[in-house]
Structure formats: structure tokens, C-alpha cells
C-alpha atoms as a PDB file:
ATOM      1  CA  UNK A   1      14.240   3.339  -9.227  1.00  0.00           C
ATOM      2  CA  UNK A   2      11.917   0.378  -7.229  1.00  0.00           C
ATOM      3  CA  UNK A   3      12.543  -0.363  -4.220  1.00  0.00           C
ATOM      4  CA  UNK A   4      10.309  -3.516  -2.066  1.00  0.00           C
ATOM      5  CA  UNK A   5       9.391  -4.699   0.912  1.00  0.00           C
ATOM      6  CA  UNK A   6       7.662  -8.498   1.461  1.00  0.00           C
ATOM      7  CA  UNK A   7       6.243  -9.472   4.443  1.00  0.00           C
ATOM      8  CA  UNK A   8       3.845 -12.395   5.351  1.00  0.00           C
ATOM      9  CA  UNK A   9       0.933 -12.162   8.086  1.00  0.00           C
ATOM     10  CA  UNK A  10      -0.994 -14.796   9.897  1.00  0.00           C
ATOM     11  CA  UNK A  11      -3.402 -17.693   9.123  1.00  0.00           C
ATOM     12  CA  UNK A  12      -4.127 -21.293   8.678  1.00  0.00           C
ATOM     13  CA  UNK A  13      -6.154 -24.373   7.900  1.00  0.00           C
ATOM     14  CA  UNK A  14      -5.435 -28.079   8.708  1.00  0.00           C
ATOM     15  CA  UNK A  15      -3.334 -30.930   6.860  1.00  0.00           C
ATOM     16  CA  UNK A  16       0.522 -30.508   4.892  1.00  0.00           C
ATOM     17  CA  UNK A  17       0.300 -30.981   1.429  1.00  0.00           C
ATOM     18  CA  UNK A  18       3.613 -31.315  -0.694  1.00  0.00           C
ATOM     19  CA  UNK A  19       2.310 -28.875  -3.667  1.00  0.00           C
ATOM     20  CA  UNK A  20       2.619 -25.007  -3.088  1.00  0.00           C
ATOM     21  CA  UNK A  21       0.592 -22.402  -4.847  1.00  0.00           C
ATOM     22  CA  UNK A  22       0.354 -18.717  -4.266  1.00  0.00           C
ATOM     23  CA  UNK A  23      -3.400 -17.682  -4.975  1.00  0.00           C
ATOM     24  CA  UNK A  24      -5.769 -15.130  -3.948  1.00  0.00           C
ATOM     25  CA  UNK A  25      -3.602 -12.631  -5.665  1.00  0.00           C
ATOM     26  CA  UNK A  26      -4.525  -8.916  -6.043  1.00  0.00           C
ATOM     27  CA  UNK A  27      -3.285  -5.466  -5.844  1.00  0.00           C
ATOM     28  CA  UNK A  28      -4.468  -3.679  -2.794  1.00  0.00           C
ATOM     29  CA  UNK A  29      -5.030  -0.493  -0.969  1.00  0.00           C
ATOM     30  CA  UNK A  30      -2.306  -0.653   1.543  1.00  0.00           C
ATOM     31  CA  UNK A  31      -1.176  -3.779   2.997  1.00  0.00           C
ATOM     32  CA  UNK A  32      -4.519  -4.988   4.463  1.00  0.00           C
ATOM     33  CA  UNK A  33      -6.883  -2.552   2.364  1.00  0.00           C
ATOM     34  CA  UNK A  34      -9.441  -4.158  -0.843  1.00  0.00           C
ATOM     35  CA  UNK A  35      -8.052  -4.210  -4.288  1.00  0.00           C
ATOM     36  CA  UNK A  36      -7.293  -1.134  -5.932  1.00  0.00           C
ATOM     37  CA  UNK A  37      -8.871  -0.113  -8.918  1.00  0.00           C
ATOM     38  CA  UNK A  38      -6.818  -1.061 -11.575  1.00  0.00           C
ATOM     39  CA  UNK A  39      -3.008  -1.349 -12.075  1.00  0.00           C
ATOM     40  CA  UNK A  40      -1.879   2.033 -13.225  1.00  0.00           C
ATOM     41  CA  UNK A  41       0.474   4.232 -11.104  1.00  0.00           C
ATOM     42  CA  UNK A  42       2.212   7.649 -10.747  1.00  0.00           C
ATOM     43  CA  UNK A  43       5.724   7.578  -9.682  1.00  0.00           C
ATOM     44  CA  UNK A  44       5.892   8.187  -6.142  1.00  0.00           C
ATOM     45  CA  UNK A  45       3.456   5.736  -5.836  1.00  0.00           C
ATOM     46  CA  UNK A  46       3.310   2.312  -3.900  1.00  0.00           C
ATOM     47  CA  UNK A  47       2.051  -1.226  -5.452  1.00  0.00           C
ATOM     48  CA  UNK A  48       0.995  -3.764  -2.665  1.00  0.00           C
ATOM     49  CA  UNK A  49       0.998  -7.170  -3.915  1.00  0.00           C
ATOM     50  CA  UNK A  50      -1.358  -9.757  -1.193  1.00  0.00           C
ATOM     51  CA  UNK A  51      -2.090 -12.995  -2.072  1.00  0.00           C
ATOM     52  CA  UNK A  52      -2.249 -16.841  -0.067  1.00  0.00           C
ATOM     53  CA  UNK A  53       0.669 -19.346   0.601  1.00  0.00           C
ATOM     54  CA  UNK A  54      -0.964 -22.608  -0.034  1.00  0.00           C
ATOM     55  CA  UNK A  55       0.919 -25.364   1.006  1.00  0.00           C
ATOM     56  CA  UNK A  56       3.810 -23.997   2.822  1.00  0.00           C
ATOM     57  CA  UNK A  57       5.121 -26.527   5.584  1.00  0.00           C
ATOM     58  CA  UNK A  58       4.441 -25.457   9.369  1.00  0.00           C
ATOM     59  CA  UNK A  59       5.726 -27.896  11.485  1.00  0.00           C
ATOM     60  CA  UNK A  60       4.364 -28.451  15.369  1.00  0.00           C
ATOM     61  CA  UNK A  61       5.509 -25.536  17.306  1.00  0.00           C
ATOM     62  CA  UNK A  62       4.144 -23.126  14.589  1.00  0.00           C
ATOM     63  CA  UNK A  63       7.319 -22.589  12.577  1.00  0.00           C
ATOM     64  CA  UNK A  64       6.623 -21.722   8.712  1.00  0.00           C
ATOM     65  CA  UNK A  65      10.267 -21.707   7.526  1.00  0.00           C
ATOM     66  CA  UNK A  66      10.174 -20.521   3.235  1.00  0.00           C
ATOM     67  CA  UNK A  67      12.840 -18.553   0.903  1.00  0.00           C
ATOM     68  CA  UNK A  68      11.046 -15.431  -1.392  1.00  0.00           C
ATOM     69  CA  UNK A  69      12.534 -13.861  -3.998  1.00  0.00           C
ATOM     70  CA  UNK A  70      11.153 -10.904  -6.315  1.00  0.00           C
ATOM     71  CA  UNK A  71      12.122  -9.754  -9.955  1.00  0.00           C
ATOM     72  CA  UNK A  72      11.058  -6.631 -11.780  1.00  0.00           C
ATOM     73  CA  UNK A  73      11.373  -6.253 -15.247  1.00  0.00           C
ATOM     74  CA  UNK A  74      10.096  -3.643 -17.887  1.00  0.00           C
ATOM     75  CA  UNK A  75       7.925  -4.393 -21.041  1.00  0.00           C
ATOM     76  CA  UNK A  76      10.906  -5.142 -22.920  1.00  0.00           C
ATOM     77  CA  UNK A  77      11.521  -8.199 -20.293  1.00  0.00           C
ATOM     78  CA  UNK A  78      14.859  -6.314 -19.152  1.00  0.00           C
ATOM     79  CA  UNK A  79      15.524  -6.876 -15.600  1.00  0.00           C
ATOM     80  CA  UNK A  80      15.458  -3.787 -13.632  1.00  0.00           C
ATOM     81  CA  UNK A  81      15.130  -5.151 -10.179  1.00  0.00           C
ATOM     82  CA  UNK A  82      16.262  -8.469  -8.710  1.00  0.00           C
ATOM     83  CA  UNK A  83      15.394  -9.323  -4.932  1.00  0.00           C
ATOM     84  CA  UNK A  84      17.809 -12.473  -4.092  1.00  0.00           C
ATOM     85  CA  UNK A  85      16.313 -15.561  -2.145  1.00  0.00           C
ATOM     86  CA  UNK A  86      15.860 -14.695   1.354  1.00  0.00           C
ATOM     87  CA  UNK A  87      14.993 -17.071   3.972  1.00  0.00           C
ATOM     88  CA  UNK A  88      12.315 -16.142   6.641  1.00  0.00           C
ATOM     89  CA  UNK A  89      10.651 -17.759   9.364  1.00  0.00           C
ATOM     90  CA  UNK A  90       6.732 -17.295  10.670  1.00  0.00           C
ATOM     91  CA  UNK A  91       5.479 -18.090  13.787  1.00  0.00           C
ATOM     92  CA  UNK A  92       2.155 -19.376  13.179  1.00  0.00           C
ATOM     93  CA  UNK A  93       0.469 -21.066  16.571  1.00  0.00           C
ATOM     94  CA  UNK A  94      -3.282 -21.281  14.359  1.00  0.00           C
ATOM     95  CA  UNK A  95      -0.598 -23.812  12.091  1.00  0.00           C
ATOM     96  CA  UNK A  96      -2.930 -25.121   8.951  1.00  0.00           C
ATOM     97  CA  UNK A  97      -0.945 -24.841   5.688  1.00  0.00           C
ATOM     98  CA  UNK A  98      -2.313 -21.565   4.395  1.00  0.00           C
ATOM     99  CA  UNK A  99      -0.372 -18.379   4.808  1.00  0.00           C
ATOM    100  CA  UNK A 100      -1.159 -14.849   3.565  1.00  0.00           C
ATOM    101  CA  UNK A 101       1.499 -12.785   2.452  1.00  0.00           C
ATOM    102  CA  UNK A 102       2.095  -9.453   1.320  1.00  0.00           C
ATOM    103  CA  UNK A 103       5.059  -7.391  -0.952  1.00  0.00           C
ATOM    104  CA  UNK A 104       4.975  -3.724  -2.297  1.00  0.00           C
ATOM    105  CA  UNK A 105       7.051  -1.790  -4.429  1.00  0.00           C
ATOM    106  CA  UNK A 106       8.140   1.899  -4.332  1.00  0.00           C
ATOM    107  CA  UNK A 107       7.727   3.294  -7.962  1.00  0.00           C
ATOM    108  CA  UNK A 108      10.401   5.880  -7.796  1.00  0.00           C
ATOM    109  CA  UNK A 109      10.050   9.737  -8.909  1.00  0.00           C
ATOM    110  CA  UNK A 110      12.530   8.836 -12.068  1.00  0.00           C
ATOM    111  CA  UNK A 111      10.727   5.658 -12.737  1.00  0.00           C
ATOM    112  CA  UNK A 112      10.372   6.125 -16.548  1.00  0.00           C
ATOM    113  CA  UNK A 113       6.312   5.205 -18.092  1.00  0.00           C
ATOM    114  CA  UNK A 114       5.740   1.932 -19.377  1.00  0.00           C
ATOM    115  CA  UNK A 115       4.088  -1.202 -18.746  1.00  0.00           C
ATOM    116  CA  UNK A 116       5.942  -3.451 -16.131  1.00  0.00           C
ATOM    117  CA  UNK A 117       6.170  -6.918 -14.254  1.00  0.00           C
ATOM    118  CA  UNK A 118       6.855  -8.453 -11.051  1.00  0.00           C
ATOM    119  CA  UNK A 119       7.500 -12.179 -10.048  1.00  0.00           C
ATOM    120  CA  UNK A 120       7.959 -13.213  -6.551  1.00  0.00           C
ATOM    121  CA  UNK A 121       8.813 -16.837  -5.935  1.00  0.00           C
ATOM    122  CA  UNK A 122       8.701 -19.142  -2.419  1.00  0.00           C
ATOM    123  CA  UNK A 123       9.898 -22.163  -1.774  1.00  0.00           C
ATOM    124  CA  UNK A 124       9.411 -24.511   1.110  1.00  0.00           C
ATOM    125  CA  UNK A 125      13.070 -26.083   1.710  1.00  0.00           C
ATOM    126  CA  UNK A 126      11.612 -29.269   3.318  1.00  0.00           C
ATOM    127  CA  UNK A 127       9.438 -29.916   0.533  1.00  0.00           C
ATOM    128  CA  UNK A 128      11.202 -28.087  -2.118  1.00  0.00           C
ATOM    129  CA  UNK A 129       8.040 -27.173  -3.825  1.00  0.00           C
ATOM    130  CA  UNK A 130       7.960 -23.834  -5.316  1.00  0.00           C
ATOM    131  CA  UNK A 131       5.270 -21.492  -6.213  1.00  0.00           C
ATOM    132  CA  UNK A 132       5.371 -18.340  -8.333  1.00  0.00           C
ATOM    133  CA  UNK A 133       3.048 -15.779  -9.516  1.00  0.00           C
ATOM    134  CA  UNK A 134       3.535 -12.295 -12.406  1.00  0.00           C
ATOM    135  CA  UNK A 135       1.659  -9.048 -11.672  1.00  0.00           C
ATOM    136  CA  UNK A 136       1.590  -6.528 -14.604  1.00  0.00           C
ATOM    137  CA  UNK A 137       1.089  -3.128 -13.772  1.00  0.00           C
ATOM    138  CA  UNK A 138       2.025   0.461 -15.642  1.00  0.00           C
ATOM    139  CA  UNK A 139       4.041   3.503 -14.406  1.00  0.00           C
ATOM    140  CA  UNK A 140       2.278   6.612 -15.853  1.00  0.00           C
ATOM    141  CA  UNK A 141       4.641   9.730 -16.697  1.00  0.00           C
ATOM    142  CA  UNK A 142       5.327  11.389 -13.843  1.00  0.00           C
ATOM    143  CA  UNK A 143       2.567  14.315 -12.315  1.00  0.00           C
ATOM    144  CA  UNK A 144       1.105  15.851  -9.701  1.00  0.00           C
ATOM    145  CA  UNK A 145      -0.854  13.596  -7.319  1.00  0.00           C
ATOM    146  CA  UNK A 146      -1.686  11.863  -4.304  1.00  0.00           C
ATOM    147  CA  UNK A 147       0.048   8.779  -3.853  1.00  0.00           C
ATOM    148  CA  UNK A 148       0.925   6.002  -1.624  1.00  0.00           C
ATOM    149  CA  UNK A 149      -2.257   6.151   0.716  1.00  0.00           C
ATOM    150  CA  UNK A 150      -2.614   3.371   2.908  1.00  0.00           C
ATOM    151  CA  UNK A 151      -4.418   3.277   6.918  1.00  0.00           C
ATOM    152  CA  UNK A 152      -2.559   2.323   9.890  1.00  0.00           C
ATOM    153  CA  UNK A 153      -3.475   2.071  13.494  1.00  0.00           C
ATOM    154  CA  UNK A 154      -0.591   4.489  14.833  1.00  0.00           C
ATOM    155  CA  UNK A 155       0.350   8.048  13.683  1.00  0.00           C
ATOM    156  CA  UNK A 156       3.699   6.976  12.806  1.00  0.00           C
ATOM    157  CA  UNK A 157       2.325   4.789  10.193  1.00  0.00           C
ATOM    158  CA  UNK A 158       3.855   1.732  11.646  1.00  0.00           C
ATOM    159  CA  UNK A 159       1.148  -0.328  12.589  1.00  0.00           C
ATOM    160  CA  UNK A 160      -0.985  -1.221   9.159  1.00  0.00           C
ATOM    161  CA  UNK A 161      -4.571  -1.327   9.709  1.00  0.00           C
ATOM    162  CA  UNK A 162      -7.376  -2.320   6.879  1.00  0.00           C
ATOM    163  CA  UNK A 163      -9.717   0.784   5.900  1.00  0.00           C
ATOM    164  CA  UNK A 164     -12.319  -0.571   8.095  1.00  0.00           C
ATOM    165  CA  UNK A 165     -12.986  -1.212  12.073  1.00  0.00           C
ATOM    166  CA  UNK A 166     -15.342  -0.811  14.939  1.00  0.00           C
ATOM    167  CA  UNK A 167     -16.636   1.789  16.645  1.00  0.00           C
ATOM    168  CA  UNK A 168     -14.539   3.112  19.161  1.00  0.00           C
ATOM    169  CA  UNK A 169     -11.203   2.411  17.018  1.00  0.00           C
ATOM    170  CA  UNK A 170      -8.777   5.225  15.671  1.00  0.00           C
ATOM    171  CA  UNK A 171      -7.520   4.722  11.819  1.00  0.00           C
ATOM    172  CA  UNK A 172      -5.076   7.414  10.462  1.00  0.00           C
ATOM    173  CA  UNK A 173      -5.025   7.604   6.777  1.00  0.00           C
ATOM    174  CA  UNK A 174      -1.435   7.691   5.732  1.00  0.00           C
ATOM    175  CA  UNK A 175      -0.452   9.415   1.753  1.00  0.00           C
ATOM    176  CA  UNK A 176       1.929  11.842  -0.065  1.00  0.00           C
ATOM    177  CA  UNK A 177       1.664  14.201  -2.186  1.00  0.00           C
ATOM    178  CA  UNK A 178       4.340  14.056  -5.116  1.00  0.00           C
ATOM    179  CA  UNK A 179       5.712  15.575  -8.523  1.00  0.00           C
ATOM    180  CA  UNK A 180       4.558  19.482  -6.941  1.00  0.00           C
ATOM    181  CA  UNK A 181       6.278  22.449  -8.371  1.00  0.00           C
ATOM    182  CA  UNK A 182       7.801  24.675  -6.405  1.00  0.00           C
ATOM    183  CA  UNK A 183       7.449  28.688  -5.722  1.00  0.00           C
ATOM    184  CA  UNK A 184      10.052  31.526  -5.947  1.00  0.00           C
ATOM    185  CA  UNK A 185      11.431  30.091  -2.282  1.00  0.00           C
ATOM    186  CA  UNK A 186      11.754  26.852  -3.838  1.00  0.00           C
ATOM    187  CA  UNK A 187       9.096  25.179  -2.036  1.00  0.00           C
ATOM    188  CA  UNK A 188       5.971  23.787  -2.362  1.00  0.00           C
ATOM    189  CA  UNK A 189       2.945  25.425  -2.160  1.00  0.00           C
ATOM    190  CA  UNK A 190       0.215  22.819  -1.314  1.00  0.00           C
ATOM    191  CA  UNK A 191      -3.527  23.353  -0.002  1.00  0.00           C
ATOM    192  CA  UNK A 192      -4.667  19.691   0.686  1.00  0.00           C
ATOM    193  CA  UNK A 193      -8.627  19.291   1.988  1.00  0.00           C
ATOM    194  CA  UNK A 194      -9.887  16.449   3.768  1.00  0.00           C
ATOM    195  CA  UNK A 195     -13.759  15.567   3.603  1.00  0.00           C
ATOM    196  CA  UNK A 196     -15.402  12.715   4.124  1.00  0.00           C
ATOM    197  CA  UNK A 197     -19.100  11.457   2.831  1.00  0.00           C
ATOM    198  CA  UNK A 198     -21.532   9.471   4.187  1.00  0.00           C
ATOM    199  CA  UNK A 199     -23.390   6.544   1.925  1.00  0.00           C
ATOM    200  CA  UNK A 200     -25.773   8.782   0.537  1.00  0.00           C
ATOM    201  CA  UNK A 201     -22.850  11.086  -0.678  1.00  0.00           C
ATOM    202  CA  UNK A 202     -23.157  13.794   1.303  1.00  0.00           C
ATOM    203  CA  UNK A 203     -20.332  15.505   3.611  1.00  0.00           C
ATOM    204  CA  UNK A 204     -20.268  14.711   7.426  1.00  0.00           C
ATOM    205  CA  UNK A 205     -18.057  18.142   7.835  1.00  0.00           C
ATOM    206  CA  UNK A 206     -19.398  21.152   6.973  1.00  0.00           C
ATOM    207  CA  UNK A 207     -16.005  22.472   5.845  1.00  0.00           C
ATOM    208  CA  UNK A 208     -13.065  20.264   5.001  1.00  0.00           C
ATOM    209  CA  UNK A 209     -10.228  20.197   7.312  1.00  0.00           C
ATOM    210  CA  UNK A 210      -7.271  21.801   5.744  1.00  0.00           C
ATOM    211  CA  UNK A 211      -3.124  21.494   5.484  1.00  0.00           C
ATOM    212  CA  UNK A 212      -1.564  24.174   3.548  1.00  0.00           C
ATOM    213  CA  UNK A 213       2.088  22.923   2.984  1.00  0.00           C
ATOM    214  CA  UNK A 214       4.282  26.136   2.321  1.00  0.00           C
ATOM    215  CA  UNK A 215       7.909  27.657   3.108  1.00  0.00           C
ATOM    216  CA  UNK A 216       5.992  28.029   6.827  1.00  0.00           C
ATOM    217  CA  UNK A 217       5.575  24.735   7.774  1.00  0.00           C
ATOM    218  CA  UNK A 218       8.680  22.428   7.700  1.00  0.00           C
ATOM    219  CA  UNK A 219      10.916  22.939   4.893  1.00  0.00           C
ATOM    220  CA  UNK A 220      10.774  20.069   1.994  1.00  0.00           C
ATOM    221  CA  UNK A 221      14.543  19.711   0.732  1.00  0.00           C
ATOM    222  CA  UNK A 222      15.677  20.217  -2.539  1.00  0.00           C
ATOM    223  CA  UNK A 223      15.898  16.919  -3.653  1.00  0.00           C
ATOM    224  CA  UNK A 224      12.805  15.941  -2.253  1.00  0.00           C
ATOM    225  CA  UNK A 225      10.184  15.398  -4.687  1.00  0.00           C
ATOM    226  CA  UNK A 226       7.096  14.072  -2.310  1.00  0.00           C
ATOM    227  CA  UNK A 227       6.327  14.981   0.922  1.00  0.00           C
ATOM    228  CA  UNK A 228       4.571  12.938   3.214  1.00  0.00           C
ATOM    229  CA  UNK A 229       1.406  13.785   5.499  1.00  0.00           C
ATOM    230  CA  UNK A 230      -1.672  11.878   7.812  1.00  0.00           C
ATOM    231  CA  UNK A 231      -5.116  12.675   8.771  1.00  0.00           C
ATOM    232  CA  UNK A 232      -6.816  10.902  11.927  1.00  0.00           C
ATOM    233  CA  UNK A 233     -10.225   9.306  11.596  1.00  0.00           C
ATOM    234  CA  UNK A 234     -12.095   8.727  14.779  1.00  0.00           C
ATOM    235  CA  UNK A 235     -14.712   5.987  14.339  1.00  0.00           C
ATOM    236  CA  UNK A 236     -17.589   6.983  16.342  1.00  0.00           C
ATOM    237  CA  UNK A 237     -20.340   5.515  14.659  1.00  0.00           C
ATOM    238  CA  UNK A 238     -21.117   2.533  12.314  1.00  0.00           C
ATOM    239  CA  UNK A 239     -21.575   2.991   8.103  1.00  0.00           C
ATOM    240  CA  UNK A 240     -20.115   3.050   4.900  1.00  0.00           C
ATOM    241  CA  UNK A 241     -17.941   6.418   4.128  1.00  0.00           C
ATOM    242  CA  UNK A 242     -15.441   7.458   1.766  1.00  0.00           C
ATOM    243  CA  UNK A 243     -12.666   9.562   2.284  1.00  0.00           C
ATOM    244  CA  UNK A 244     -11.725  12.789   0.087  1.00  0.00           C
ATOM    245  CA  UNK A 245      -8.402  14.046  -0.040  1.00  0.00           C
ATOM    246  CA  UNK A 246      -7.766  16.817  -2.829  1.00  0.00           C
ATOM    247  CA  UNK A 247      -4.796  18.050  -3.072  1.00  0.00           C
ATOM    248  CA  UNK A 248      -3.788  21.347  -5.255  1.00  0.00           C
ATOM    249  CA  UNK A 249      -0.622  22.709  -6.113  1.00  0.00           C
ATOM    250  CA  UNK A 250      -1.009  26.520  -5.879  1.00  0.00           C
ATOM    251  CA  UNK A 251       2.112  27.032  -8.111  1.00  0.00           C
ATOM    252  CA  UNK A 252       1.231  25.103 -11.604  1.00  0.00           C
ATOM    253  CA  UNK A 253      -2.592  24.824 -10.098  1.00  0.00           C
ATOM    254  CA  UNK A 254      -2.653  21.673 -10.654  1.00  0.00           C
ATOM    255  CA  UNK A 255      -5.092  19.203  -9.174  1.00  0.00           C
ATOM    256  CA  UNK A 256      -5.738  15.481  -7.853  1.00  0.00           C
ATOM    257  CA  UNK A 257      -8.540  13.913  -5.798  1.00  0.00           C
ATOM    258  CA  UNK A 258      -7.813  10.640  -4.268  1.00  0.00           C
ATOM    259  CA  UNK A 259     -11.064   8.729  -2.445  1.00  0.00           C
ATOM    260  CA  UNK A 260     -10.757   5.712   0.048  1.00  0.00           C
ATOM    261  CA  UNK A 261     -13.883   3.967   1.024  1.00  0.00           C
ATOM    262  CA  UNK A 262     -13.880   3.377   4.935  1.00  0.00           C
ATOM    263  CA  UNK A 263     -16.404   0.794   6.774  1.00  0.00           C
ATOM    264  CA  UNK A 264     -17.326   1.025  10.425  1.00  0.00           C
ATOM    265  CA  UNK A 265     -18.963  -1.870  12.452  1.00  0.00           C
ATOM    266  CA  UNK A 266     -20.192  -1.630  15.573  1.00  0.00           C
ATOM    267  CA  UNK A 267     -18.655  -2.617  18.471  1.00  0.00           C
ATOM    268  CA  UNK A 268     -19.551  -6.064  20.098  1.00  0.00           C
END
């Protein structure tokens, strides 16, 4: 099953041309993160879509008014997903006629392997210009991993941040771990580590900080196949880093490693 979310952020440059083209597309970390490497995914996992709005109509007071729609379909060009025309409405004061925008899509535990494709449309109903754009990506068969990791600027994981900032700023990285077997309680038994390295490789802790997700912490339910957890990331200084999280599943003994590159500025 895929489920999706679209969302469009803020931006601009002057004049209103009648054409409309989405550009700048790319698969990301997260909604605000750099592009992921490559297009392959576990189920469990989350695909975030960003690219530009060029184009798109905002009129005087800042009001970007556009319709965006979404299909899914597998390699066999079945439909498997269908988001209808919806209708939203920006407020962009900087005005311009660029807009960035963003979608993702859920790749559900039962998501079957296979190569896959997603269209999103928008249309500007006072110009009635329409742009369009296909991203191919591939569902692997389903395993034990770390998935949907993305960095926010709350706890919660409500606030999306990028993986980078300046010093003094608090990033939480944001992930699950999914497809885990479970142990004679029927839970999961899960040692996840959390490391990061500096930009000559080496560790900044001297022992990884550690979750152990068992039948002792809060139960995972029956017919939940992914569990969902954060680590906080204070940034007190300025450099290139890269976070580690390995995850292992003490029941099959599985393994996956999962590493997010993290930039610090410093602070003005």
C-alpha cells in the first residue's frame, strides 16, 4: 500500500510568465535534505519527491492559487495509486513566479518488489498551463532495515529541518526501524547504536549511544511491523560529520547501517 503527502514551501523571483514547468527535480533525504543516493527502497520506507514550480501565477497580495494531482503506477503501467486534483493556496509575500514544492510517498510493509512510477501534475487555473513530471524508483523485497530517516527541528518530528545548521541549533534525526522479527514474547528485540564521525572519519564519541528496543520498553503491537525512534544532535561546533545509525535485530541477527551526512556553520 502507498500512501502521500505534497506540500509546497516558499520562494520567488520576479515577472508572470504563462508557461509552467516543474524542474529541479530530485529525490531527497527528507523534505529539505540533498538527494539520496539512488532510487531503490525497502518497504517501510519514505520517497521525497522536491523539485521548482516555474511559472505558477502569484498575484499582488502573495496568493499562489494551483491544483496537484499524483498517480502511482507499477512497471506494468497499472495504476495502483491515484491522488485526485486538489486545489491549494500559498501565501508567498517574496511573490516572483518560482515555487518549490515537495511530495513523498509511504512504501508500505506489503508493497510487493518491482520497479515503479510517480506523476504529479499542477496547474495554474488562471493560466491553465500545466506542468508534469515521472520519477521511477524500485521497491526492494521486503527486509530488515533502517528506513524513513529524515531531520526535523522538534522532537515530535513536526517541524522539518535540512541535515545542516549553525552552531547553536538543535537537529533531531528522525527514522524507523522495519521488517524485525520478533522473540518468544512476540516482540522485537532491537540494539540500535548511534555514532557520529568527524571529516577525517573518525568517531567524536568514544562509545555509541545506545537504544535497545525489547518487551521492556513500550510494547510494539502485533500488527506493527516498524517502530519508530529519534536521536538529538546538538550543534556545538562547525564541520562536516556523518551520522551512523546501525541497527541489529538480535532475533534473526540481522543487520543495517544507515549514514546521514550533517554540516554545521557557524553562527553569524
Amino acid at each position: 500500500m502507498l500512501t502521500t503527502i505534497a506540500l509546497a514551501l516558499l520562494a520567488g523571483t520576479p515577472a508572470q510568465p504563462a508557461d509552467l514547468k516543474l524542474s529541479n527535480v530530485r529525490m531527497t533525504i527528507g523534505e529539505l535534505g540533498p538527494p539520496r543516493e539512488g532510487n531503490k527502497l525497502l518497504p517501510g520506507d519514505v520517497l521525497f519527491v522536491a523539485y521548482d514550480i516555474d511559472g505558477i501565477t502569484i498575484d499582488g497580495e502573495g496568493n499562489a492559487v494551483y491544483t496537484m494531482a499524483m498517480e502511482v503506477s507499477d512497471g506494468a503501467g497499472k495504476l495502483i495509486f491515484k491522488q485526485d486534483p486538489r486545489e491549494l493556496t500559498e501565501f508567498v509575500p517574496l511573490r516572483g513566479n518560482k515555487m518549490p514544492a515537495r511530495a513523498f510517498i509511504t512504501i508500505g510493509l506489503d508493497q510487493p518488489p518491482g520497479v515503479y512510477n510517480c506523476k504529479i501534475s499542477v496547474s495554474d487555473p488562471k493560466t491553465k498551463a500545466v506542468g508534469t513530471l515521472n520519477v521511477k524508483f524500485e521497491v526492494l523485497k521486503k527486509e530488515f532495515g533502517v528506513v524513513a530517516v529524515f531531520t526535523t527541528h522538534d522532537s515530535k518530528g513536526e517541524l522539518s529541518a535540512p541535515n545542516s545548521g549553525q552552531v547553536g541549533q538543535m537537529l533531531f534525526v528522525q527514522f524507523s526501524i522495519a521488517s524485525f522479527d520478533r522473540d518468544k514474547n512476540k516482540q522485537p528485540n532491537v540494539k540500535v547504536e548511534f555514532q557520529v564521525f568527524d571529516d577525517k572519519g573518525l568517531p567524536t564519541l568514544t562509545a555509541p549511544r545506545k537504544h535497545v528496543q525489547t518487551g521492556a520498553a513500550p510494547p510494539v503491537k502485533d500488527d506493527e511491523g516498524a517502530f519508530a525512534l529519534q536521536f538529538p544532535l546538538f550543534l556545538n561546533r562547525p564541520g562536516k560529520f556523518v551520522v551512523e545509525i546501525f541497527a541489529t535485530d538480535e532475533v534473526s541477527k540481522k543487520t543495517s547501517r544507515y549514514r546521514l551526512p550533517v554540516t554545521v556553520v557557524a553562527a553569524n
